[in-house]
Protein backbone atom coordinates (compact mmCIF):
# COMPACT_ATOMS: atom_id res chain seq x y z
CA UNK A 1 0.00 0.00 0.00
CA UNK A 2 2.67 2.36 0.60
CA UNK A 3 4.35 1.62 -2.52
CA UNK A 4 1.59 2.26 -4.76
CA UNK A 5 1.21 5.76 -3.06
CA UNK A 6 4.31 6.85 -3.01
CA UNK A 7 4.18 5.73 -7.02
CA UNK A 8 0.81 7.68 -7.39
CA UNK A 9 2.10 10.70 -5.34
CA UNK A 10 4.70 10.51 -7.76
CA UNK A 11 2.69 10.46 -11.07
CA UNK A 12 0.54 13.48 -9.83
CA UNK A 13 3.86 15.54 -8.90
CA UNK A 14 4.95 14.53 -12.39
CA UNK A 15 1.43 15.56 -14.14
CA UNK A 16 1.23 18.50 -12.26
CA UNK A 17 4.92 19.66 -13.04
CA UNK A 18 4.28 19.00 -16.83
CA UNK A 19 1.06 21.39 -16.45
CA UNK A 20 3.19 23.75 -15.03
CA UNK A 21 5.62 23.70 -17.88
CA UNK A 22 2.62 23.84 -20.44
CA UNK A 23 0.47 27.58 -18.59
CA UNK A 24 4.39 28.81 -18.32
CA UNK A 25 4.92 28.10 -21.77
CA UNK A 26 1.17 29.31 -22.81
CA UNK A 27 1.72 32.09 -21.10
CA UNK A 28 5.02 33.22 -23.15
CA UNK A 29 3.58 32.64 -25.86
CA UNK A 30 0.74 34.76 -25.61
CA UNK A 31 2.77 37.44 -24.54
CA UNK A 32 4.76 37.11 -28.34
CA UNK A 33 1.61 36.85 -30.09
CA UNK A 34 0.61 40.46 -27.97
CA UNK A 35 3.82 42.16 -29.32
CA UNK A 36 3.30 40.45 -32.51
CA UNK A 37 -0.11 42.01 -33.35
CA UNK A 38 1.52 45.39 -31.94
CA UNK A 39 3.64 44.85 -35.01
CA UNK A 40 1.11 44.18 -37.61
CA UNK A 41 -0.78 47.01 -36.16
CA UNK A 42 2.20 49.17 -36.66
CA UNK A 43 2.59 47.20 -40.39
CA UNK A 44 -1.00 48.15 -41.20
CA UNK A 45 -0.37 51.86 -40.34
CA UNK A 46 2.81 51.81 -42.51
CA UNK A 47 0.92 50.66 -45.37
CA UNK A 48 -1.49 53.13 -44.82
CA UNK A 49 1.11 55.68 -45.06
CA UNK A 50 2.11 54.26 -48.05
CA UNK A 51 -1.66 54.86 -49.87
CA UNK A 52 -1.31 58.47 -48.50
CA UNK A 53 1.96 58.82 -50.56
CA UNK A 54 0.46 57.50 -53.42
CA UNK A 55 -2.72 59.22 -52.68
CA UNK A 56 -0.21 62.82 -53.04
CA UNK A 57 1.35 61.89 -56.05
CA UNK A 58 -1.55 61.25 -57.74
CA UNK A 59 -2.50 64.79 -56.37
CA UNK A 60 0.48 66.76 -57.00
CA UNK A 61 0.75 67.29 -53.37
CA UNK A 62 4.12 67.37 -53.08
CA UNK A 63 4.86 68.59 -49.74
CA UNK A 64 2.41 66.58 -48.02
CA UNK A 65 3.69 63.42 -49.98
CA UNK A 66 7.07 64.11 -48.32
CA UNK A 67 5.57 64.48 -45.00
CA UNK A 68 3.81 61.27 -45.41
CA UNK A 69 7.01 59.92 -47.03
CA UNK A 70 9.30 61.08 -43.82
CA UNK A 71 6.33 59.84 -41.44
CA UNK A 72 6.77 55.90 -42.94
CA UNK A 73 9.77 55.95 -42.63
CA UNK A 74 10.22 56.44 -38.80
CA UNK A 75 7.24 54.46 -38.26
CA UNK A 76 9.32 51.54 -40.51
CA UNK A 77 12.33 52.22 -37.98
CA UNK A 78 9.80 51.34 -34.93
CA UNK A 79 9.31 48.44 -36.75
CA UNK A 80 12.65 47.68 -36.99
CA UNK A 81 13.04 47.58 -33.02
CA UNK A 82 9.69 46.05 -32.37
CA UNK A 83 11.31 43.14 -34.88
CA UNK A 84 14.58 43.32 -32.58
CA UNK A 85 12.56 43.06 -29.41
CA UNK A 86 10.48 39.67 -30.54
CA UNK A 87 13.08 38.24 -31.92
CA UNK A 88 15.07 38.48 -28.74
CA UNK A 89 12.61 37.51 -26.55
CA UNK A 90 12.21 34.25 -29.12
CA UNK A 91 15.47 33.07 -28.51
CA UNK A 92 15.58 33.79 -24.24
CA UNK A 93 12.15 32.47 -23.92
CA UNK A 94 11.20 28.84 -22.49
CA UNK A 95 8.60 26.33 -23.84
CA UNK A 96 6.71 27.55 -26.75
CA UNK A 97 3.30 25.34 -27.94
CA UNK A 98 3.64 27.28 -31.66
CA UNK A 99 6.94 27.12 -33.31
CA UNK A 100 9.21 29.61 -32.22
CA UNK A 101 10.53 28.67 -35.50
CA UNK A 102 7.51 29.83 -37.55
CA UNK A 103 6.70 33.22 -34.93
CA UNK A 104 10.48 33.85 -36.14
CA UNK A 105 9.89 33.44 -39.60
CA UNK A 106 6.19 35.61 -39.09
CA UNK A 107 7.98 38.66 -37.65
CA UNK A 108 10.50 38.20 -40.23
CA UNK A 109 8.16 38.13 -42.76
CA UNK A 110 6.09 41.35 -41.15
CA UNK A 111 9.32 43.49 -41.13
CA UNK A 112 9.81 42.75 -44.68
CA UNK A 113 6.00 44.15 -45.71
CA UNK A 114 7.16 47.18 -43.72
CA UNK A 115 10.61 47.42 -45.50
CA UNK A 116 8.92 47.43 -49.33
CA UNK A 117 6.36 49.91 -48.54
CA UNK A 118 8.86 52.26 -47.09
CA UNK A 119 10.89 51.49 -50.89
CA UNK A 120 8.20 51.96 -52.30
CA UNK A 121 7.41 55.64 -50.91
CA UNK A 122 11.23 56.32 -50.92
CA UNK A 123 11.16 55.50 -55.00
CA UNK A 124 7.94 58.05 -55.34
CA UNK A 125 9.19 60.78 -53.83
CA UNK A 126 12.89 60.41 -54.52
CA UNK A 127 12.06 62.65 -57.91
CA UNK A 128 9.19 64.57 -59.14
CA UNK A 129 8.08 63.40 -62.29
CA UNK A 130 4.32 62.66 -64.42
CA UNK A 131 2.36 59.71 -65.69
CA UNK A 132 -0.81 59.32 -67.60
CA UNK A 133 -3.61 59.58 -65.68
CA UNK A 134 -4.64 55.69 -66.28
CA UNK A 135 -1.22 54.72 -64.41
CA UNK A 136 -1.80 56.81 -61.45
CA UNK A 137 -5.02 55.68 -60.59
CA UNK A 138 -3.83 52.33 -61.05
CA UNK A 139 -0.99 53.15 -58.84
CA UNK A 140 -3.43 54.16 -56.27
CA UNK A 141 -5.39 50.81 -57.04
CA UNK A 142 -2.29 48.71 -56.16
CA UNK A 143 -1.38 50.84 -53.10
CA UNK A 144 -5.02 49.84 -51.64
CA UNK A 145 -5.00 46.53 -52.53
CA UNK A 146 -1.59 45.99 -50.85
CA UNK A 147 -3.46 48.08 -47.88
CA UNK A 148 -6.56 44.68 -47.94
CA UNK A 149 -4.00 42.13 -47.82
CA UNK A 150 -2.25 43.50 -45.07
CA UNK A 151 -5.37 44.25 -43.06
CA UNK A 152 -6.25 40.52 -43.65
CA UNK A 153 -3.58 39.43 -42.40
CA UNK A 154 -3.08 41.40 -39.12
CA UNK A 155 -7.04 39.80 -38.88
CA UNK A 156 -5.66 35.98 -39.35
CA UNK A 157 -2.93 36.84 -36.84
CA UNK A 158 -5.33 38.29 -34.48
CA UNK A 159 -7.77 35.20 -34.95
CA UNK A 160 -4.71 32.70 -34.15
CA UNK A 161 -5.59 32.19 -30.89
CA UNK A 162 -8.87 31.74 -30.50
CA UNK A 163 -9.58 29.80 -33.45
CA UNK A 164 -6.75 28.18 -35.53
CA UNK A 165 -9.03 26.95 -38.61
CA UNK A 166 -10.58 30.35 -38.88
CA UNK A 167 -7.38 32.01 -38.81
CA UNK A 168 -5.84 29.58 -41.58
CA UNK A 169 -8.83 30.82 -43.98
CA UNK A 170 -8.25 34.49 -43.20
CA UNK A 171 -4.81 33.54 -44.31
CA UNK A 172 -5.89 32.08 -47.41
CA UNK A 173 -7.64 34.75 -48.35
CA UNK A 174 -4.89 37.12 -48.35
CA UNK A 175 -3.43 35.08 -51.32
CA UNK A 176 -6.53 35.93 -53.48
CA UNK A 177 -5.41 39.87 -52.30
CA UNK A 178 -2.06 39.08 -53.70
CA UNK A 179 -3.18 37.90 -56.85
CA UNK A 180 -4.78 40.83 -57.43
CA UNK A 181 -1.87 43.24 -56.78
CA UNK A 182 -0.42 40.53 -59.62
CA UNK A 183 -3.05 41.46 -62.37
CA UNK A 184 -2.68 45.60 -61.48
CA UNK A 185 1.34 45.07 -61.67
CA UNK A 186 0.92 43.23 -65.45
CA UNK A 187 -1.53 45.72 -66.77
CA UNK A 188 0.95 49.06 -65.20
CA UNK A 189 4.07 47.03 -66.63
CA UNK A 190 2.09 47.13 -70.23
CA UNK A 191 1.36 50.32 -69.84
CA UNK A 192 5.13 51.34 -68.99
CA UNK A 193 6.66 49.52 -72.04
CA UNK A 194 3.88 51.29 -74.52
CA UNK A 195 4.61 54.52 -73.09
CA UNK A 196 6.98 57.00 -75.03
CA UNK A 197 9.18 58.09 -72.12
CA UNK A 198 12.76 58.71 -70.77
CA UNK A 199 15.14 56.42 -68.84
CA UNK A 200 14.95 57.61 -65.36
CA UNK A 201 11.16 57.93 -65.45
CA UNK A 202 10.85 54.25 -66.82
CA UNK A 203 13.33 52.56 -64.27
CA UNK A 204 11.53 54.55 -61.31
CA UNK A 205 8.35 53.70 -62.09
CA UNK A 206 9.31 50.01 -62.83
CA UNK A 207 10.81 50.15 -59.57
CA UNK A 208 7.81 51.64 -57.89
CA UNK A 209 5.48 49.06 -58.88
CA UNK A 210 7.91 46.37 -58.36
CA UNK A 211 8.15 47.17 -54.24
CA UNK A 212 3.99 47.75 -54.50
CA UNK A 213 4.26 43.85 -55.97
CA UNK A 214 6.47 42.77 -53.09
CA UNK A 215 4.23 44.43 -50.42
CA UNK A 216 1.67 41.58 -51.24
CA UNK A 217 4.34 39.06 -52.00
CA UNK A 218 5.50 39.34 -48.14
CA UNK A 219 1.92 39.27 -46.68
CA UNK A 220 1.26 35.95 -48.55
CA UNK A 221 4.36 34.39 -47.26
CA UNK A 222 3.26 36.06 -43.88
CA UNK A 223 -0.05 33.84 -44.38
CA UNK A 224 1.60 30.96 -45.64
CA UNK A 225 3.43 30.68 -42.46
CA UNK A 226 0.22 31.49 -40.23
CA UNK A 227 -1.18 28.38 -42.66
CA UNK A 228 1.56 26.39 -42.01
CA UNK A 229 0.94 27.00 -37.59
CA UNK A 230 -2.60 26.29 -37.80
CA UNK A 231 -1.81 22.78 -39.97
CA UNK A 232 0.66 21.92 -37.01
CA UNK A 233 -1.64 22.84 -34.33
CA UNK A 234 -4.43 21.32 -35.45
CA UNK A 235 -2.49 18.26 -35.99
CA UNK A 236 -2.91 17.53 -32.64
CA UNK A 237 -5.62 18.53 -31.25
């Protein structure tokens, strides 16, 4: 008799430290996933400030398209340290239940979104020049679709913890978003070979809508990798 309860005393110590481990390591993870949605937050506004660049072009308004310009990018050096700060806290951290792998590779993936819409501004404003009025508004067009994707995404991040499947089809949908930043790219790069037009204005336009292509690019493999979390986690459930 006192064999079998000092085994069972045993087995609930043992249970009870491995429950322990798991609310610790809950816990610390929840606490990533906080700072990571203050990141996409911060990703959202960037891109935001990115349509409001585009939105001045489009206008003519160039000082307040180099306010807006200036304004990304110290909001893209926050998110810079904000990247800094996860990934730290990543590494130091104990027991995660999600990847620490994949939250790496997510953060990563966030701080590149914020990286090509601050190109992308930097490109605009770095000389004044004009284009026809169909490429402008389609500028604008691919500015606010990159704008959708990245909103869905900071919602599939934000739905991660309460509900994994939802959150994987929030992430799907941002690569329908990216496809269509795809289509407005191919009809602006049509445009840009048909029009009659000097060298600098060609190569900074190509590289304009090539960053505005990458902004979407980045958010899909931002979803891929929230895809990729919910497969694992619901793996074993």
């Amino acid at each position: 008799m006192a064999a079998f309860l000092k085994k069972l005393k045993m087995a609930l110590s043992g249970a009870s430290v491995e429950g322990t481990v798991r609310d610790l390591g809950m816990a610390s993870e929840q606490r990533t996933l906080d700072q990571v949605l203050k990141m996409v937050d911060l990703v959202v506004t960037i891109t935001e400030r990115l349509l409001d660049v585009v939105k001045f072009y489009c206008a003519d308004a160039a000082q307040a398209m180099g306010e807006a310009a200036a304004e990304l990018d110290q909001l893209e050096s926050r998110a810079d340290i904000m990247k800094r700060s996860i990934l730290a806290s990543l590494a130091s951290a104990g027991f995660f239940p999600i990847s620490r792998a994949d939250l790496f590779r997510l953060v990563v993936g966030l701080d590149r979104v914020a990286n090509y819409a601050t190109g992308a501004a930097d490109r605009i404003v770095m000389r004044r020049f004009d284009l026809p009025a169909e490429v402008n508004h389609l500028l604008e067009e691919m500015a606010a679709t990159d704008l959708k994707a990245v909103r869905k995404l900071r919602d599939a991040i934000l739905t991660m913890r309460p509900n994994m499947r939802e959150a994987e089809a929030l992430a799907e949908e941002v690569d329908g978003i990216e496809g269509e930043v795809d289509d407005i790219y191919v009809k602006i790069y049509s445009i840009l070979y048909e029009m009659d037009t000097d060298f600098k204005t060609f190569h900074q336009l190509k590289a304009i809508i090539e960053r505005l292509e990458e902004v979407a690019d980045r958010a899909a493999d931002c979803a891929e990798t929230i895809r990729l979390i919910a497969v694992r986690h619901l793996e074993i459930q």
